[in-house]
PDB file of N, CA and C in Angstrom:
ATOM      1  N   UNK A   1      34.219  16.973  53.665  1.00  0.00           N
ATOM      2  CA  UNK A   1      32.907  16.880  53.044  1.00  0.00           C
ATOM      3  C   UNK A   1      32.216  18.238  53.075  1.00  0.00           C
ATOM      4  N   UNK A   2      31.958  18.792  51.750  1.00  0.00           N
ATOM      5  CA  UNK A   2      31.148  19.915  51.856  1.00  0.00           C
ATOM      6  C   UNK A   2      30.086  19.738  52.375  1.00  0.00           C
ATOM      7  N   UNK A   3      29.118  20.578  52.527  1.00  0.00           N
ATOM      8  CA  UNK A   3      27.454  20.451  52.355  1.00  0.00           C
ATOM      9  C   UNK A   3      26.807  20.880  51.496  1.00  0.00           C
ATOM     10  N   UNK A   4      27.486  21.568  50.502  1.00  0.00           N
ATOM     11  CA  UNK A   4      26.744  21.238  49.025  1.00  0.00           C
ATOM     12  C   UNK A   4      27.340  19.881  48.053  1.00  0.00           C
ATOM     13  N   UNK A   5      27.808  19.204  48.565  1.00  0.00           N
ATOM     14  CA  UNK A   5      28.372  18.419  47.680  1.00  0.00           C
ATOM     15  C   UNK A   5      28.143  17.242  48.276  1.00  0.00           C
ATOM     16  N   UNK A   6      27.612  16.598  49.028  1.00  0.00           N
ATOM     17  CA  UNK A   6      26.843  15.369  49.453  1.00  0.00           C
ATOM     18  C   UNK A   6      28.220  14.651  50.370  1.00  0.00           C
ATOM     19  N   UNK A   7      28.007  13.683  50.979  1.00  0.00           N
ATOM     20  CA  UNK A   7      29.308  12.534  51.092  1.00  0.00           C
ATOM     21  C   UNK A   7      29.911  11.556  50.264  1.00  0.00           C
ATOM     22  N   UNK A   8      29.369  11.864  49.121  1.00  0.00           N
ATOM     23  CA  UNK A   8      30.256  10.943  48.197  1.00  0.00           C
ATOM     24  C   UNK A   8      30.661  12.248  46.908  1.00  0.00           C
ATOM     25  N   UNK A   9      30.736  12.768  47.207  1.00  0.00           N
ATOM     26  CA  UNK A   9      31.193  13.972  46.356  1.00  0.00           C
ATOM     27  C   UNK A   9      30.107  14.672  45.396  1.00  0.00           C
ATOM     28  N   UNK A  10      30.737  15.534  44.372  1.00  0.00           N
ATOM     29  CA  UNK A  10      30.011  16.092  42.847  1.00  0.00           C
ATOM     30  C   UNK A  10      29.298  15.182  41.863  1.00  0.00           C
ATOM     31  N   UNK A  11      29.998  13.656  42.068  1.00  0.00           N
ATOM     32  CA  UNK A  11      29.126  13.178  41.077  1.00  0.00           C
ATOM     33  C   UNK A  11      28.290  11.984  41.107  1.00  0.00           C
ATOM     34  N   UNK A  12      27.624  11.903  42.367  1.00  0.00           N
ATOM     35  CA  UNK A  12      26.951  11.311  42.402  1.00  0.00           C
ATOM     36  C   UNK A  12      25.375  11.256  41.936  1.00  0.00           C
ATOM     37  N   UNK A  13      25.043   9.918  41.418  1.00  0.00           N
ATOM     38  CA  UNK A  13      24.040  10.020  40.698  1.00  0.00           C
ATOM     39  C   UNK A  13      22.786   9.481  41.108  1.00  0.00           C
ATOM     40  N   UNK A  14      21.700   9.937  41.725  1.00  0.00           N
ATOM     41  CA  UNK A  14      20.759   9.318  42.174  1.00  0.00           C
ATOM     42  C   UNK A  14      20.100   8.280  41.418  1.00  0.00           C
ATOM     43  N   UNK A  15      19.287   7.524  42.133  1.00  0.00           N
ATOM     44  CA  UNK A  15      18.331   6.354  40.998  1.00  0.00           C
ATOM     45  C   UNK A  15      17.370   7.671  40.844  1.00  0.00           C
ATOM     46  N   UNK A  16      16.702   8.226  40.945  1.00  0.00           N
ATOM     47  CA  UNK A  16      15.952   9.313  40.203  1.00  0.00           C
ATOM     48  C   UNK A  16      16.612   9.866  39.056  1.00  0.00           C
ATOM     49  N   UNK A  17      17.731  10.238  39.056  1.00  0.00           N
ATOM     50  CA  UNK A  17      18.338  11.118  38.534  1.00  0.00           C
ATOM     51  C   UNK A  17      18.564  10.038  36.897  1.00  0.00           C
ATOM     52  N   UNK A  18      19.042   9.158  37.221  1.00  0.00           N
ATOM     53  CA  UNK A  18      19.165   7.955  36.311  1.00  0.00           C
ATOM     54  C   UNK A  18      17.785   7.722  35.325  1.00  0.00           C
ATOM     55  N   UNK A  19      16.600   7.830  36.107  1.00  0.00           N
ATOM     56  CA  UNK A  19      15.693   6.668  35.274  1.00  0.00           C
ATOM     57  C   UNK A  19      15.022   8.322  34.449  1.00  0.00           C
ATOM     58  N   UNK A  20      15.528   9.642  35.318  1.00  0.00           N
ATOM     59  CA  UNK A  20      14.845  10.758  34.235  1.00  0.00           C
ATOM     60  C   UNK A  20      15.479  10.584  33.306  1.00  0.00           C
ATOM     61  N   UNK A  21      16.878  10.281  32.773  1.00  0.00           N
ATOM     62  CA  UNK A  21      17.871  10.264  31.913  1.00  0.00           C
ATOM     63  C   UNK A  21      17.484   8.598  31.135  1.00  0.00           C
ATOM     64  N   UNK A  22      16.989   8.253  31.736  1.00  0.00           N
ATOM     65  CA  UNK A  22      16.714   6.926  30.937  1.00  0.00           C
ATOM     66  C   UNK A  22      15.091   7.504  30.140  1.00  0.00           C
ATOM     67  N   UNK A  23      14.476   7.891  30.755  1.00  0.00           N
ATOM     68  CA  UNK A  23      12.630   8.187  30.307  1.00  0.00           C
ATOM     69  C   UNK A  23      13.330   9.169  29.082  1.00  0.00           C
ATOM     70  N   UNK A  24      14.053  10.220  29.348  1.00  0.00           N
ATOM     71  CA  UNK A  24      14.612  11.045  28.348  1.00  0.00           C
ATOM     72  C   UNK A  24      15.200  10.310  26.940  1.00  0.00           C
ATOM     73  N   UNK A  25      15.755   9.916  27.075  1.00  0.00           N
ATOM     74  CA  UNK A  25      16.862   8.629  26.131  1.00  0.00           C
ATOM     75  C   UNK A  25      15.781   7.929  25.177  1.00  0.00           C
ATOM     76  N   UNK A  26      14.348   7.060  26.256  1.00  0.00           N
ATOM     77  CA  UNK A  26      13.308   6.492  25.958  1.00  0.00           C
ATOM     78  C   UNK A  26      12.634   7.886  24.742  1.00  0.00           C
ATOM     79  N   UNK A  27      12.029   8.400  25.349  1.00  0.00           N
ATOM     80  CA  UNK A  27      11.247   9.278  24.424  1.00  0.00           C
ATOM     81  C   UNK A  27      12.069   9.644  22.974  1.00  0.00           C
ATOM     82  N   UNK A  28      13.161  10.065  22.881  1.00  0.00           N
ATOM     83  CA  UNK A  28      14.155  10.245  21.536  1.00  0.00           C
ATOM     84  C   UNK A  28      13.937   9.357  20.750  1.00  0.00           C
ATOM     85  N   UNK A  29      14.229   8.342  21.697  1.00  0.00           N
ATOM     86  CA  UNK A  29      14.071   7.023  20.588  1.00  0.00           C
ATOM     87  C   UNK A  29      12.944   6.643  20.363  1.00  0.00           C
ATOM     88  N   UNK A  30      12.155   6.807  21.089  1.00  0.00           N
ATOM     89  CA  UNK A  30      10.305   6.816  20.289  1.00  0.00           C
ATOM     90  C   UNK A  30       9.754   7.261  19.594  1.00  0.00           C
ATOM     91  N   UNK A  31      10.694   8.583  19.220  1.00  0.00           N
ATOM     92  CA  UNK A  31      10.362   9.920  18.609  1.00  0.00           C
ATOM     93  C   UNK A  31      11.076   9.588  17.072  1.00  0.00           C
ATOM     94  N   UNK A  32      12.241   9.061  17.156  1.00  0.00           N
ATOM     95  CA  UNK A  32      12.771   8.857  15.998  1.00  0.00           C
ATOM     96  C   UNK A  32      12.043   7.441  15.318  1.00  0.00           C
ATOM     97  N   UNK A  33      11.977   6.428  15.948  1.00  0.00           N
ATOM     98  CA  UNK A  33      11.246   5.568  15.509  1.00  0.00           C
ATOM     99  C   UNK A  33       9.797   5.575  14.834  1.00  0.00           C
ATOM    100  N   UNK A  34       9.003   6.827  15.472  1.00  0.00           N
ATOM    101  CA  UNK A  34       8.134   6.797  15.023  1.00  0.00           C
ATOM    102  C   UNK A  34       8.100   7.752  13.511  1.00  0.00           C
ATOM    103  N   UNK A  35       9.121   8.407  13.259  1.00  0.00           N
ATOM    104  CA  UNK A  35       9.535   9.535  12.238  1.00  0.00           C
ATOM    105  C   UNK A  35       9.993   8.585  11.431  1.00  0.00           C
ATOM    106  N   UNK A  36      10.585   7.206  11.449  1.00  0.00           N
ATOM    107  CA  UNK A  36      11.300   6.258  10.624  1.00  0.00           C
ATOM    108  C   UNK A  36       9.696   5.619  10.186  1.00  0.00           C
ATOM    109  N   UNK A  37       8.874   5.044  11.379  1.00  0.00           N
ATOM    110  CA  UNK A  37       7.617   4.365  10.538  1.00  0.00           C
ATOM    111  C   UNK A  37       6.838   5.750   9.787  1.00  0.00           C
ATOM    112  N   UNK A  38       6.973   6.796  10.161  1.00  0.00           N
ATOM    113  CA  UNK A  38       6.062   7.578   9.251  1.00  0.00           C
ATOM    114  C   UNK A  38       6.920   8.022   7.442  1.00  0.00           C
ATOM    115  N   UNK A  39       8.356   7.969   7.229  1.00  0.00           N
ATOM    116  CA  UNK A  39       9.328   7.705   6.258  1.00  0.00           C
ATOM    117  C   UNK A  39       8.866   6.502   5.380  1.00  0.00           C
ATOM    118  N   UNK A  40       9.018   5.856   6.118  1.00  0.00           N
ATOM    119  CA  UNK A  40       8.541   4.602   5.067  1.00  0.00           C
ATOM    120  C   UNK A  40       6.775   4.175   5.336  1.00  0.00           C
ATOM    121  N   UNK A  41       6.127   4.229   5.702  1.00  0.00           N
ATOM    122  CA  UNK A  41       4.870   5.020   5.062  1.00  0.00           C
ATOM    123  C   UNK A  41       4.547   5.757   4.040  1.00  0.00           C
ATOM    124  N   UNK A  42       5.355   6.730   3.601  1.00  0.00           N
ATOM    125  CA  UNK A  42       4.972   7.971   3.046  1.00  0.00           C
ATOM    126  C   UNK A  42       6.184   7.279   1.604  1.00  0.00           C
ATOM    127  N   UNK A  43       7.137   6.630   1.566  1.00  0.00           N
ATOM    128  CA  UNK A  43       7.997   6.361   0.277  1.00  0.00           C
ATOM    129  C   UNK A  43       7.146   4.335  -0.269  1.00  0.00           C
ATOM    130  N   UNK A  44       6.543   4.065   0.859  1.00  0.00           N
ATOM    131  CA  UNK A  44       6.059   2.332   0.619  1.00  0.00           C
ATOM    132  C   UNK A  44       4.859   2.271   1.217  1.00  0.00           C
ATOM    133  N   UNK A  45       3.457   2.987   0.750  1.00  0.00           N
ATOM    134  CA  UNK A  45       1.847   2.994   1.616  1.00  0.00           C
ATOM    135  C   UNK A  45       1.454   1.530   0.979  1.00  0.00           C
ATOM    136  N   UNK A  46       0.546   1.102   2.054  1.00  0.00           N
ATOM    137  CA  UNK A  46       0.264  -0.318   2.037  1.00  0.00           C
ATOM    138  C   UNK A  46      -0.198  -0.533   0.347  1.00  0.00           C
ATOM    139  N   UNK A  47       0.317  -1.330   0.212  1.00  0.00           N
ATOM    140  CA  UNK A  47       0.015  -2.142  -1.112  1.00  0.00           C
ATOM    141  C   UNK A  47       1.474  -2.035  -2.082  1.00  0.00           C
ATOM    142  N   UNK A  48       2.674  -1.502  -1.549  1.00  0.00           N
ATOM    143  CA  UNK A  48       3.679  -1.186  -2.405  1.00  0.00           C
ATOM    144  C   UNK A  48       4.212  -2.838  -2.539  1.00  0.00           C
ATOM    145  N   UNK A  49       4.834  -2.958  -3.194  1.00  0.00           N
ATOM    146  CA  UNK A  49       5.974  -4.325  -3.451  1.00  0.00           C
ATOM    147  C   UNK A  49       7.166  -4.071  -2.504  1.00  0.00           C
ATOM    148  N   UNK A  50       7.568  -5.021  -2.084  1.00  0.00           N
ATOM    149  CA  UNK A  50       9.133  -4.698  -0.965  1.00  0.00           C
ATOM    150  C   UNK A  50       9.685  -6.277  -1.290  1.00  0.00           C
ATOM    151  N   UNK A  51      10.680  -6.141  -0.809  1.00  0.00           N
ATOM    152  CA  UNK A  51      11.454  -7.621  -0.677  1.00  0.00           C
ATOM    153  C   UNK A  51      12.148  -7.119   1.460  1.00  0.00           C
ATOM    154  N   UNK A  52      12.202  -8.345   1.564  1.00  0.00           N
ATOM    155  CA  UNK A  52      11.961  -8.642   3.481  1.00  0.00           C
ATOM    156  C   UNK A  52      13.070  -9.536   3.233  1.00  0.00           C
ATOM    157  N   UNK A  53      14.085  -9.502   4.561  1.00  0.00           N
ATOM    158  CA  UNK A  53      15.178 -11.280   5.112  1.00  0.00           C
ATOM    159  C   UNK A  53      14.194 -11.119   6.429  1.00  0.00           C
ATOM    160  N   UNK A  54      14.289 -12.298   6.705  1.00  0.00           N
ATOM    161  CA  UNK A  54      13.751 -12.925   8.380  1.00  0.00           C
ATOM    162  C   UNK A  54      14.648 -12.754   8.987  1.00  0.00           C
ATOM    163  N   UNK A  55      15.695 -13.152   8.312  1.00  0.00           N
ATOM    164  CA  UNK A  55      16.762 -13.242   9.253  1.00  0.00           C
ATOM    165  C   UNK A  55      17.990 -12.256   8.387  1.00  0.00           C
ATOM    166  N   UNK A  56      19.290 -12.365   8.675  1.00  0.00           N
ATOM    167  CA  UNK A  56      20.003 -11.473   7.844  1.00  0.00           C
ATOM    168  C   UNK A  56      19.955 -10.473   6.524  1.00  0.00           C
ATOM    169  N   UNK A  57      19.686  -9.388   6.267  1.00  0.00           N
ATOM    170  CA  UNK A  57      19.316  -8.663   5.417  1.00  0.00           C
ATOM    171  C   UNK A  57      20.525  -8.565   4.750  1.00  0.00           C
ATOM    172  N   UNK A  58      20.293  -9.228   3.903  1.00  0.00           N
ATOM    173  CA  UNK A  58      20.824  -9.436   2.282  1.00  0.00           C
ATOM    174  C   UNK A  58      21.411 -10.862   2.088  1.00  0.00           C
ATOM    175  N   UNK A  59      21.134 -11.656   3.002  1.00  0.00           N
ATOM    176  CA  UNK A  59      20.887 -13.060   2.948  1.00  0.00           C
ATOM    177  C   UNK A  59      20.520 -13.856   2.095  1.00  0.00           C
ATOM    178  N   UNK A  60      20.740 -13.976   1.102  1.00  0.00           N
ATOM    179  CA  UNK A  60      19.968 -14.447   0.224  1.00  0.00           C
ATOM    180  C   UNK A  60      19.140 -14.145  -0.661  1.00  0.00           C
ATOM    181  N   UNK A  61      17.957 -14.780  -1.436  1.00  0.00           N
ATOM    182  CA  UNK A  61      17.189 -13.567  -2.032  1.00  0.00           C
ATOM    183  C   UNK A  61      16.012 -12.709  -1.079  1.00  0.00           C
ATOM    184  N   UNK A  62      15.467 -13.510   0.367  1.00  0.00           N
ATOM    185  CA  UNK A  62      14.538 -12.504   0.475  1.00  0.00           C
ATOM    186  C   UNK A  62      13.159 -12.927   0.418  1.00  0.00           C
ATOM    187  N   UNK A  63      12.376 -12.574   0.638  1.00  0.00           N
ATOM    188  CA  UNK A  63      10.686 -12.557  -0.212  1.00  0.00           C
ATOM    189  C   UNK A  63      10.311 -11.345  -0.165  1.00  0.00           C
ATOM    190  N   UNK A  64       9.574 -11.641  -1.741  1.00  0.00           N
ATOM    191  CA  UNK A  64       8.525 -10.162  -2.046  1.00  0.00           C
ATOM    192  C   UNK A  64       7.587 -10.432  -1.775  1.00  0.00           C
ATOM    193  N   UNK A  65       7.108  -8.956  -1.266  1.00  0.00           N
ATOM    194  CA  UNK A  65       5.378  -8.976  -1.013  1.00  0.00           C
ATOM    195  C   UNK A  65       5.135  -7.807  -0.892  1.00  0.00           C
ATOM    196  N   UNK A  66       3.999  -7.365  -0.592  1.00  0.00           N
ATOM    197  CA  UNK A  66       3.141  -6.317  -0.606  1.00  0.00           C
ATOM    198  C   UNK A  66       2.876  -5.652   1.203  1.00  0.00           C
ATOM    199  N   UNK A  67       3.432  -4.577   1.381  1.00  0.00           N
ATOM    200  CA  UNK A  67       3.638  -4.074   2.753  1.00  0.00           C
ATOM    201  C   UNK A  67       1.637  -4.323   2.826  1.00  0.00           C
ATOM    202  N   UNK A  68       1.662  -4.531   4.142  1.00  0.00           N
ATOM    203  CA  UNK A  68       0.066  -4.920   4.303  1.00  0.00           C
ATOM    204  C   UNK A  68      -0.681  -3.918   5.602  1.00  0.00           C
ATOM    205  N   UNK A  69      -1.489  -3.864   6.063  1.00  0.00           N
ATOM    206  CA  UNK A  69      -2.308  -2.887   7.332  1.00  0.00           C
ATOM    207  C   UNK A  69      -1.539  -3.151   8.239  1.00  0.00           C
ATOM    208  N   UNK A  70      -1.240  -2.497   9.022  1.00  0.00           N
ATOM    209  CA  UNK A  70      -1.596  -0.752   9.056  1.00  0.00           C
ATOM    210  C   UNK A  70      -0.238  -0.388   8.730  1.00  0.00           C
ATOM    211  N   UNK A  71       0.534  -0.913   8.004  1.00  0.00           N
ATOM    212  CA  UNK A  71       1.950  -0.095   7.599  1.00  0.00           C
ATOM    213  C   UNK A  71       2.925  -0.232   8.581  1.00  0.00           C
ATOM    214  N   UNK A  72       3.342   0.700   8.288  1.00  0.00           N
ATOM    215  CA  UNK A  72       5.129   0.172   9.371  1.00  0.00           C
ATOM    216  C   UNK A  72       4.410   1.124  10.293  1.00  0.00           C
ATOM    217  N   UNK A  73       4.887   0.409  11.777  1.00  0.00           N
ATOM    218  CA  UNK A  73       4.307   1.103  13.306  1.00  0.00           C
ATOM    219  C   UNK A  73       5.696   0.547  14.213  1.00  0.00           C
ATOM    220  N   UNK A  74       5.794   1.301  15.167  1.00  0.00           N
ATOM    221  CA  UNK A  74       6.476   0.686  16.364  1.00  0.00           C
ATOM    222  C   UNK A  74       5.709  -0.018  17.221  1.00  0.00           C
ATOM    223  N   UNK A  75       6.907  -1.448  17.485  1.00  0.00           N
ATOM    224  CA  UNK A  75       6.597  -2.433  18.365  1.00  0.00           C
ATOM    225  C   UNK A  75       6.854  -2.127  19.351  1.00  0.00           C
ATOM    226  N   UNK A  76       5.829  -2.644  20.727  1.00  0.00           N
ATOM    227  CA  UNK A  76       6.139  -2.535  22.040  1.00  0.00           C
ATOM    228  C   UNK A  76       7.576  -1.172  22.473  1.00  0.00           C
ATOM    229  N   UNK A  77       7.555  -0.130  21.178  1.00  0.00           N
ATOM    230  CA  UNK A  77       8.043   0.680  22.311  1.00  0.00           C
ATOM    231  C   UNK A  77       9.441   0.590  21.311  1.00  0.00           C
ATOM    232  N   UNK A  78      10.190  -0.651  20.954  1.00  0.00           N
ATOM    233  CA  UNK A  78      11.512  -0.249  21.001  1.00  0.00           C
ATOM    234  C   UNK A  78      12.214  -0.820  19.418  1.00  0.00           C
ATOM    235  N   UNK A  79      11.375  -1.245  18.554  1.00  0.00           N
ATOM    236  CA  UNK A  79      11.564  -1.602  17.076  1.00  0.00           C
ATOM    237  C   UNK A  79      10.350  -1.346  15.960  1.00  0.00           C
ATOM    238  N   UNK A  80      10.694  -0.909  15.011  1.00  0.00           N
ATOM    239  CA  UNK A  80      10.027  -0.042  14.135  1.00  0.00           C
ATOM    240  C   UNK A  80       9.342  -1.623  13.045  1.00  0.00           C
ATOM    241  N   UNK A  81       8.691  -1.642  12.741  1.00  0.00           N
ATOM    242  CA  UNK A  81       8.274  -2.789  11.819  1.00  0.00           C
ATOM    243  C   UNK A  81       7.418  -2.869  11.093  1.00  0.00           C
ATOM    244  N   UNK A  82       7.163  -3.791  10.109  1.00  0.00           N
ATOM    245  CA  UNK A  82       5.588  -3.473   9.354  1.00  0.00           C
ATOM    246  C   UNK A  82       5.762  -5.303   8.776  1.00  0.00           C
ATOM    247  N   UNK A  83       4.285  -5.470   8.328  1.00  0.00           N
ATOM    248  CA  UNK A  83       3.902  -6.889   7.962  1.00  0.00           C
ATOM    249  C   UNK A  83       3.930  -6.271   6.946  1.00  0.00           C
ATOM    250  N   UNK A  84       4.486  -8.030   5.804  1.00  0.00           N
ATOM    251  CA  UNK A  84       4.304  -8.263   4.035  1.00  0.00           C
ATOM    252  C   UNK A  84       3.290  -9.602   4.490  1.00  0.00           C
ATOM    253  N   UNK A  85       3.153  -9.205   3.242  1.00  0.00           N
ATOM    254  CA  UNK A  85       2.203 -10.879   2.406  1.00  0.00           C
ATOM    255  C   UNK A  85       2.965 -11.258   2.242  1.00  0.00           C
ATOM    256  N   UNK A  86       2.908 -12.665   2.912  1.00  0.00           N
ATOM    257  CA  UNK A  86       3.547 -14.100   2.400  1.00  0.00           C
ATOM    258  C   UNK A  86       4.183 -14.510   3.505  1.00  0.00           C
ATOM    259  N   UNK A  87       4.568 -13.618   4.282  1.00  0.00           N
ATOM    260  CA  UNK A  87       5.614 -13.574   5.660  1.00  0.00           C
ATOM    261  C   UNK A  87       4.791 -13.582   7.014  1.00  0.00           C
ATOM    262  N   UNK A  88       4.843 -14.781   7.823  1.00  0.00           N
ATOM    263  CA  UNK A  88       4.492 -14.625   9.354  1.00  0.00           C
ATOM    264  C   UNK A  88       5.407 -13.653   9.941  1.00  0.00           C
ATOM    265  N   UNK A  89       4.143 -13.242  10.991  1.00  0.00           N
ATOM    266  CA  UNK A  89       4.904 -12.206  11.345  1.00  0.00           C
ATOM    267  C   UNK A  89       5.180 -10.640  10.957  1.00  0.00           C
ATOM    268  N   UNK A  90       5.802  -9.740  11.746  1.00  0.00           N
ATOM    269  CA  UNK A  90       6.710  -8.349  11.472  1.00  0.00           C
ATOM    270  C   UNK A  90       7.558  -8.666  11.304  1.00  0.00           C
ATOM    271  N   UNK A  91       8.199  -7.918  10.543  1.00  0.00           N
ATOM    272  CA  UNK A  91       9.341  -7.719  10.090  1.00  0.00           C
ATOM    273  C   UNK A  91      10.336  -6.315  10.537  1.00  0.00           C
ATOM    274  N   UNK A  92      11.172  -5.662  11.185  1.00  0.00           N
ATOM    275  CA  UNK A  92      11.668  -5.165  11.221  1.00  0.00           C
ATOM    276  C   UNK A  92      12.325  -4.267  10.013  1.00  0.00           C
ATOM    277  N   UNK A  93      11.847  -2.522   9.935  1.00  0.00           N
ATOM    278  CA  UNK A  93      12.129  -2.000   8.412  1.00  0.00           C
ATOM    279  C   UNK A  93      13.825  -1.671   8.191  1.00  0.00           C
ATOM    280  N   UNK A  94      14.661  -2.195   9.221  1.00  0.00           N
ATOM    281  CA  UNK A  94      16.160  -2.770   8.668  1.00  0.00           C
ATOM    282  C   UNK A  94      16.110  -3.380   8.010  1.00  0.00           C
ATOM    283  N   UNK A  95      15.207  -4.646   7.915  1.00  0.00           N
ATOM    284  CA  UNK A  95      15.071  -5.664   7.083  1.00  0.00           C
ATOM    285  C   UNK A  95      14.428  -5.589   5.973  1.00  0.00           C
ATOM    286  N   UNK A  96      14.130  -4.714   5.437  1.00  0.00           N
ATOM    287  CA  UNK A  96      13.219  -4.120   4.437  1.00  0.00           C
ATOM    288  C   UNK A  96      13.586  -3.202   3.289  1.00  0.00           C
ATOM    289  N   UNK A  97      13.119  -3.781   2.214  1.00  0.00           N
ATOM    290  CA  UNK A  97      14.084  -2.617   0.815  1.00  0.00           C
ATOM    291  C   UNK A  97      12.437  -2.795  -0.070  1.00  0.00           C
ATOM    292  N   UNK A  98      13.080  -1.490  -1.321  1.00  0.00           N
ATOM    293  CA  UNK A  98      11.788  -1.599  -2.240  1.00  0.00           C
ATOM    294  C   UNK A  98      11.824  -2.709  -2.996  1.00  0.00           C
ATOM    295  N   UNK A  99      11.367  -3.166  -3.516  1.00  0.00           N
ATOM    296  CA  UNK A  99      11.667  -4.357  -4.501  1.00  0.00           C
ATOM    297  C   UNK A  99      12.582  -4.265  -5.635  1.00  0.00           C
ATOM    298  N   UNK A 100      12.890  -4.408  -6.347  1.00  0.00           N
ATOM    299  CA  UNK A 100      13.732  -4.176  -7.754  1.00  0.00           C
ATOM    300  C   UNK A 100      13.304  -5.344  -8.453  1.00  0.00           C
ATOM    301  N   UNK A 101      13.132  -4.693  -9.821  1.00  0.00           N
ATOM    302  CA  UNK A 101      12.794  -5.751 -11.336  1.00  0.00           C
ATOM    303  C   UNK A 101      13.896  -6.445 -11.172  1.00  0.00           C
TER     304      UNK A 101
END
Protein backbone atom coordinates (compact mmCIF):
# COMPACT_ATOMS: atom_id res chain seq x y z
CA UNK A 1 0.00 0.00 0.00
CA UNK A 2 1.38 3.28 -1.03
CA UNK A 3 0.57 6.48 0.78
CA UNK A 4 -0.35 8.29 -2.06
CA UNK A 5 -2.59 5.86 -3.28
CA UNK A 6 -5.03 5.14 -0.40
CA UNK A 7 -5.79 1.27 0.70
CA UNK A 8 -7.88 0.40 -1.89
CA UNK A 9 -5.70 1.61 -4.58
CA UNK A 10 -5.77 4.52 -7.70
CA UNK A 11 -9.23 4.22 -8.25
CA UNK A 12 -11.12 4.75 -5.78
CA UNK A 13 -14.01 6.93 -5.83
CA UNK A 14 -15.30 8.92 -3.03
CA UNK A 15 -19.18 9.73 -2.43
CA UNK A 16 -17.95 13.39 -2.84
CA UNK A 17 -16.17 12.74 -5.69
CA UNK A 18 -19.35 11.01 -7.28
CA UNK A 19 -22.18 13.49 -6.51
CA UNK A 20 -19.51 16.51 -8.01
CA UNK A 21 -19.64 14.33 -11.18
CA UNK A 22 -23.26 13.85 -10.83
CA UNK A 23 -24.05 18.02 -10.02
CA UNK A 24 -21.66 18.31 -13.21
CA UNK A 25 -23.66 15.77 -15.53
CA UNK A 26 -26.90 17.68 -13.77
CA UNK A 27 -25.98 21.17 -14.93
CA UNK A 28 -25.16 19.97 -18.88
CA UNK A 29 -28.25 18.65 -18.96
CA UNK A 30 -30.01 21.73 -17.66
CA UNK A 31 -28.06 23.67 -19.87
CA UNK A 32 -29.02 21.78 -22.92
CA UNK A 33 -32.55 21.51 -22.00
CA UNK A 34 -32.93 24.82 -21.45
CA UNK A 35 -31.19 25.73 -25.10
CA UNK A 36 -33.86 23.02 -26.51
CA UNK A 37 -36.91 25.13 -24.67
CA UNK A 38 -35.35 28.36 -25.91
CA UNK A 39 -35.13 26.47 -29.91
CA UNK A 40 -38.49 25.84 -29.95
CA UNK A 41 -39.58 29.09 -28.57
CA UNK A 42 -37.87 31.00 -31.06
CA UNK A 43 -39.10 28.37 -34.37
CA UNK A 44 -43.09 27.85 -32.38
CA UNK A 45 -43.80 31.42 -29.95
CA UNK A 46 -47.01 30.96 -28.19
CA UNK A 47 -49.86 31.02 -30.47
CA UNK A 48 -48.13 28.80 -33.31
CA UNK A 49 -50.26 25.57 -34.45
CA UNK A 50 -48.36 22.16 -33.44
CA UNK A 51 -49.77 18.69 -33.46
CA UNK A 52 -48.80 16.73 -29.75
CA UNK A 53 -49.11 12.33 -29.00
CA UNK A 54 -49.76 11.87 -25.16
CA UNK A 55 -48.51 9.00 -25.53
CA UNK A 56 -46.31 7.57 -28.48
CA UNK A 57 -45.19 10.15 -30.99
CA UNK A 58 -46.46 9.29 -34.21
CA UNK A 59 -49.20 7.25 -32.83
CA UNK A 60 -51.78 7.98 -34.56
CA UNK A 61 -53.01 11.28 -35.64
CA UNK A 62 -52.19 13.39 -32.58
CA UNK A 63 -54.01 16.72 -31.63
CA UNK A 64 -53.57 20.17 -32.92
CA UNK A 65 -53.41 23.12 -31.00
CA UNK A 66 -51.92 26.21 -30.34
CA UNK A 67 -48.54 26.09 -28.07
CA UNK A 68 -50.04 28.24 -25.06
CA UNK A 69 -48.09 30.48 -21.88
CA UNK A 70 -45.36 30.54 -21.12
CA UNK A 71 -44.00 28.30 -23.99
CA UNK A 72 -41.84 25.36 -23.76
CA UNK A 73 -39.85 25.54 -20.15
CA UNK A 74 -38.15 22.78 -18.21
CA UNK A 75 -39.93 20.61 -15.79
CA UNK A 76 -38.76 20.02 -12.32
CA UNK A 77 -35.23 20.00 -13.57
CA UNK A 78 -35.15 16.99 -15.92
CA UNK A 79 -37.79 17.24 -19.12
CA UNK A 80 -38.24 20.02 -21.46
CA UNK A 81 -42.12 20.66 -22.19
CA UNK A 82 -44.70 23.15 -23.14
CA UNK A 83 -48.75 23.17 -22.92
CA UNK A 84 -51.27 23.11 -26.25
CA UNK A 85 -54.91 23.93 -26.26
CA UNK A 86 -57.07 21.20 -26.08
CA UNK A 87 -54.55 18.95 -24.14
CA UNK A 88 -54.42 18.43 -20.18
CA UNK A 89 -51.47 18.82 -19.12
CA UNK A 90 -47.50 19.24 -20.61
CA UNK A 91 -46.48 17.72 -23.04
CA UNK A 92 -43.00 16.80 -23.55
CA UNK A 93 -41.28 18.72 -26.94
CA UNK A 94 -40.24 14.93 -28.17
CA UNK A 95 -43.70 14.76 -28.48
CA UNK A 96 -44.17 17.73 -30.43
CA UNK A 97 -43.99 18.67 -34.33
CA UNK A 98 -45.23 21.84 -36.34
CA UNK A 99 -48.46 21.11 -37.67
CA UNK A 100 -48.77 20.30 -41.43
CA UNK A 101 -51.85 21.17 -43.88
Amino acid sequence: MGADRGPQGPFVFTAAAEMQKGLRLAARNALALSRQCEAFNLAHPVGSTVRCWKGLRGDGPGYVGQVREPGAYVLSGHTAVVHVTGVSGCIALSHVEEARD
